[in-house]
C-alpha atoms as a PDB file:
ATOM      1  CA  UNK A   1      77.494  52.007 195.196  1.00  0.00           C
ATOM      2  CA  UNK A   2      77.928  55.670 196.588  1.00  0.00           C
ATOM      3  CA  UNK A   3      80.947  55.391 199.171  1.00  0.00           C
ATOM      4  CA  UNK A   4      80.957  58.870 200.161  1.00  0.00           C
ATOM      5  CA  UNK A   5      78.641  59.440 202.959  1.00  0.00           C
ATOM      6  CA  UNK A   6      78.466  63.224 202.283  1.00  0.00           C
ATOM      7  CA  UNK A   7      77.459  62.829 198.989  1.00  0.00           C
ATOM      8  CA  UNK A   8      74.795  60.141 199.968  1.00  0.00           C
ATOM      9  CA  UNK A   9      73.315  62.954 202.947  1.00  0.00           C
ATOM     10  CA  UNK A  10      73.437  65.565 199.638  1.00  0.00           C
ATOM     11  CA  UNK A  11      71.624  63.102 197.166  1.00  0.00           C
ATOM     12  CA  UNK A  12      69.256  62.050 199.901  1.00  0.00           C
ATOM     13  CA  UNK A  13      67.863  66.017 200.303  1.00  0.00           C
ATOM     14  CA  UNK A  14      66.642  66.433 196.721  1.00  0.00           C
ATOM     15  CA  UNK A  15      62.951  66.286 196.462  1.00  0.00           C
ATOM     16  CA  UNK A  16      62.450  62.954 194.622  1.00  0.00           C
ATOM     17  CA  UNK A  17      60.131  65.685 192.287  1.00  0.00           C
ATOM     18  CA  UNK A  18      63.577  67.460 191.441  1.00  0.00           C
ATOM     19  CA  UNK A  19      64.652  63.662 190.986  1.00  0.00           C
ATOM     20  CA  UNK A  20      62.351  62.405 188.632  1.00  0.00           C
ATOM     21  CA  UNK A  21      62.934  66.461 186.807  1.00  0.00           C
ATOM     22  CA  UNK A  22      66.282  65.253 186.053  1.00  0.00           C
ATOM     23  CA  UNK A  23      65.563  61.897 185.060  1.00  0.00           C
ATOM     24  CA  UNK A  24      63.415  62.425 182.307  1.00  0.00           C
ATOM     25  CA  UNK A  25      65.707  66.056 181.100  1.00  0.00           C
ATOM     26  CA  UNK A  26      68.466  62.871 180.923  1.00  0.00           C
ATOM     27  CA  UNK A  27      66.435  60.434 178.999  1.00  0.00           C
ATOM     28  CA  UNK A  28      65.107  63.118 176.539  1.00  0.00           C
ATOM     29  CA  UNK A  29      68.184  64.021 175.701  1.00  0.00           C
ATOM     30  CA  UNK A  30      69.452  60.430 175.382  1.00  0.00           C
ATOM     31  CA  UNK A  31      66.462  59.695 172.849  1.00  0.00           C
ATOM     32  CA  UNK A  32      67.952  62.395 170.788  1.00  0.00           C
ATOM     33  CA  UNK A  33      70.966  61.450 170.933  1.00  0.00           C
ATOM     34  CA  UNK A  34      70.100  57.837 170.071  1.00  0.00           C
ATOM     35  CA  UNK A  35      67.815  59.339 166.730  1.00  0.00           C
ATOM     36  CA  UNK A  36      70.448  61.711 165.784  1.00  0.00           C
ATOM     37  CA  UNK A  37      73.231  58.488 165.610  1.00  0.00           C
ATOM     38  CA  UNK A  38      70.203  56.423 163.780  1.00  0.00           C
ATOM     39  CA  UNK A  39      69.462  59.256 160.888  1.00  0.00           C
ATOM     40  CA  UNK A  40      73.511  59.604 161.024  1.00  0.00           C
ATOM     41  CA  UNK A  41      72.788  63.683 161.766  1.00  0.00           C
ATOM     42  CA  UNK A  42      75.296  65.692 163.445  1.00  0.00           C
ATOM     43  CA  UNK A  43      74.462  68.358 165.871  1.00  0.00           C
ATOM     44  CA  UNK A  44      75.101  70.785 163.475  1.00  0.00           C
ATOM     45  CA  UNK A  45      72.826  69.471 160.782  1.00  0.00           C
ATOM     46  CA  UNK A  46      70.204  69.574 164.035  1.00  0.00           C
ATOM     47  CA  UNK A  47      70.802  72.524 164.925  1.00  0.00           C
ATOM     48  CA  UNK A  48      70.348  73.481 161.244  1.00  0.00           C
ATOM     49  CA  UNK A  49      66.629  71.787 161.564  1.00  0.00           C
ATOM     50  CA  UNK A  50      65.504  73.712 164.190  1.00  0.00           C
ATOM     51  CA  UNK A  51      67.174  77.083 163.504  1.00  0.00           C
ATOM     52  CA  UNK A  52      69.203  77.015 166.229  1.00  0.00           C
ATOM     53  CA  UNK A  53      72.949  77.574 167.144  1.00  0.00           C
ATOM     54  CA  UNK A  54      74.886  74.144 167.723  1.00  0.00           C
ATOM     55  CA  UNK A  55      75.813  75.646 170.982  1.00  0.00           C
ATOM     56  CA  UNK A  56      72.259  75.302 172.035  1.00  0.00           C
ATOM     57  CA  UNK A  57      71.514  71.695 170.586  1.00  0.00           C
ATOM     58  CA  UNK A  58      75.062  71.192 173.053  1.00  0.00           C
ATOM     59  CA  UNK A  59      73.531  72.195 175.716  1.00  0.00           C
ATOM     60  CA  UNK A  60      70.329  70.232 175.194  1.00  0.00           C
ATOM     61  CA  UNK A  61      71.971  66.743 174.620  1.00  0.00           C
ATOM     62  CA  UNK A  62      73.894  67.683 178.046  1.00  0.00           C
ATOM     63  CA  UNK A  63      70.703  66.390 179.878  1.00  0.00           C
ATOM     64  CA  UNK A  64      70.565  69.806 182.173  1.00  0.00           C
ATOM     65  CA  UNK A  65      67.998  71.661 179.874  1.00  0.00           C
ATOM     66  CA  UNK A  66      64.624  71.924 180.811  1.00  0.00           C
ATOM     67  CA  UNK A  67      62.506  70.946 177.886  1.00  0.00           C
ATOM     68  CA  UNK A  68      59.369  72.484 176.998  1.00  0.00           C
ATOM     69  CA  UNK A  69      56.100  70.880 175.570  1.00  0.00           C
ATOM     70  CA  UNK A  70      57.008  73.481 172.491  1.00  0.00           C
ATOM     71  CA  UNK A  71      59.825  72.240 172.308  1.00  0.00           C
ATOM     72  CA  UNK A  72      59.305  68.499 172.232  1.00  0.00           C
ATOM     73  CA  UNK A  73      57.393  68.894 169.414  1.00  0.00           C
ATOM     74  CA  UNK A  74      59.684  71.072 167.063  1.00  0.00           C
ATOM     75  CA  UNK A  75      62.289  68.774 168.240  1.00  0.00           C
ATOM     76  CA  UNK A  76      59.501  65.378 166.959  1.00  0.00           C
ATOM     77  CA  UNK A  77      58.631  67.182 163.905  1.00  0.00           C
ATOM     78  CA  UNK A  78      62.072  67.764 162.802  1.00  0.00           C
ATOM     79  CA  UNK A  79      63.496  64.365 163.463  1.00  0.00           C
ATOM     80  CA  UNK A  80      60.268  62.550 162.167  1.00  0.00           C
ATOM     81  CA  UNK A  81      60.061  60.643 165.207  1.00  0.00           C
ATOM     82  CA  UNK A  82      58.648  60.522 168.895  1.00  0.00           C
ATOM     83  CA  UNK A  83      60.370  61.570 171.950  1.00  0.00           C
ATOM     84  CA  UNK A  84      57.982  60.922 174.463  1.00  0.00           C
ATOM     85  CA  UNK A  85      55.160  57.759 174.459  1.00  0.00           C
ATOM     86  CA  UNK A  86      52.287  58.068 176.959  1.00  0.00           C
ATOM     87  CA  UNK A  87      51.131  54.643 177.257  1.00  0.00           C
ATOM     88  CA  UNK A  88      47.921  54.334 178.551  1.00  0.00           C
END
Protein backbone atom coordinates (compact mmCIF):
# COMPACT_ATOMS: atom_id res chain seq x y z
CA UNK A 1 0.00 0.00 0.00
CA UNK A 2 1.29 3.58 -1.04
CA UNK A 3 1.89 5.45 2.42
CA UNK A 4 3.01 8.58 0.99
CA UNK A 5 0.16 10.80 0.31
CA UNK A 6 2.18 12.94 -2.17
CA UNK A 7 3.05 10.24 -4.16
CA UNK A 8 -0.61 8.87 -4.15
CA UNK A 9 -1.92 12.84 -5.37
CA UNK A 10 1.16 12.31 -8.20
CA UNK A 11 0.05 8.69 -9.27
CA UNK A 12 -3.57 9.73 -9.14
CA UNK A 13 -2.89 12.67 -12.09
CA UNK A 14 -1.64 10.32 -14.80
CA UNK A 15 -4.16 9.75 -17.45
CA UNK A 16 -5.10 6.08 -16.84
CA UNK A 17 -4.19 6.14 -21.02
CA UNK A 18 -0.49 7.03 -19.92
CA UNK A 19 -1.28 4.14 -17.31
CA UNK A 20 -2.23 1.42 -19.33
CA UNK A 21 1.07 2.98 -21.94
CA UNK A 22 3.25 1.86 -19.25
CA UNK A 23 1.70 -1.24 -18.40
CA UNK A 24 1.91 -3.00 -21.45
CA UNK A 25 5.87 -1.16 -22.34
CA UNK A 26 6.40 -3.30 -18.74
CA UNK A 27 4.86 -6.52 -19.74
CA UNK A 28 6.50 -6.51 -23.25
CA UNK A 29 9.54 -6.24 -21.93
CA UNK A 30 8.91 -8.88 -19.24
CA UNK A 31 7.82 -11.42 -22.11
CA UNK A 32 11.23 -10.90 -23.45
CA UNK A 33 12.83 -11.22 -20.74
CA UNK A 34 10.98 -14.42 -19.78
CA UNK A 35 11.87 -15.93 -23.73
CA UNK A 36 15.34 -14.76 -23.58
CA UNK A 37 15.87 -16.91 -19.94
CA UNK A 38 13.75 -19.89 -21.80
CA UNK A 39 16.10 -20.03 -25.17
CA UNK A 40 19.04 -19.39 -22.43
CA UNK A 41 20.05 -16.07 -24.81
CA UNK A 42 21.87 -13.28 -23.36
CA UNK A 43 21.24 -9.76 -24.29
CA UNK A 44 24.11 -9.73 -26.24
CA UNK A 45 23.33 -12.74 -28.36
CA UNK A 46 19.80 -10.54 -28.80
CA UNK A 47 21.14 -7.81 -29.57
CA UNK A 48 23.24 -9.80 -32.08
CA UNK A 49 19.66 -11.03 -33.65
CA UNK A 50 18.37 -7.91 -34.30
CA UNK A 51 21.50 -5.92 -35.25
CA UNK A 52 21.43 -3.87 -32.54
CA UNK A 53 23.84 -2.55 -29.78
CA UNK A 54 23.27 -4.37 -26.28
CA UNK A 55 22.89 -0.93 -24.96
CA UNK A 56 19.67 -0.69 -26.82
CA UNK A 57 18.22 -4.29 -26.05
CA UNK A 58 19.16 -2.62 -22.15
CA UNK A 59 17.13 -0.13 -22.57
CA UNK A 60 14.24 -2.12 -24.01
CA UNK A 61 14.06 -4.83 -21.22
CA UNK A 62 14.02 -1.59 -18.81
CA UNK A 63 10.19 -1.42 -19.54
CA UNK A 64 10.48 2.58 -20.44
CA UNK A 65 10.78 2.04 -24.31
CA UNK A 66 8.03 2.64 -26.42
CA UNK A 67 7.65 -0.29 -28.71
CA UNK A 68 6.64 -0.09 -32.17
CA UNK A 69 4.35 -2.47 -34.26
CA UNK A 70 7.86 -2.79 -36.42
CA UNK A 71 9.35 -3.57 -33.84
CA UNK A 72 7.27 -6.27 -32.22
CA UNK A 73 7.62 -8.15 -35.06
CA UNK A 74 11.51 -8.14 -35.69
CA UNK A 75 11.62 -8.70 -32.07
CA UNK A 76 8.75 -12.19 -32.78
CA UNK A 77 10.62 -13.18 -35.76
CA UNK A 78 13.90 -13.30 -34.14
CA UNK A 79 12.95 -15.09 -30.99
CA UNK A 80 10.52 -17.52 -32.88
CA UNK A 81 7.85 -16.70 -30.62
CA UNK A 82 4.83 -14.26 -29.88
CA UNK A 83 4.90 -11.22 -27.84
CA UNK A 84 1.58 -10.06 -28.04
CA UNK A 85 -1.89 -12.48 -28.33
CA UNK A 86 -5.10 -10.69 -29.40
CA UNK A 87 -7.68 -12.95 -28.23
CA UNK A 88 -10.77 -12.49 -29.75
Amino acid sequence: MIQNALFRQCLAAIPEEQKAEFELSFEIAERISEVLKAKNLTQKDFAQKLHKRESEISKWLTGRHNFTMQTIAKIETALGCKLINIAR
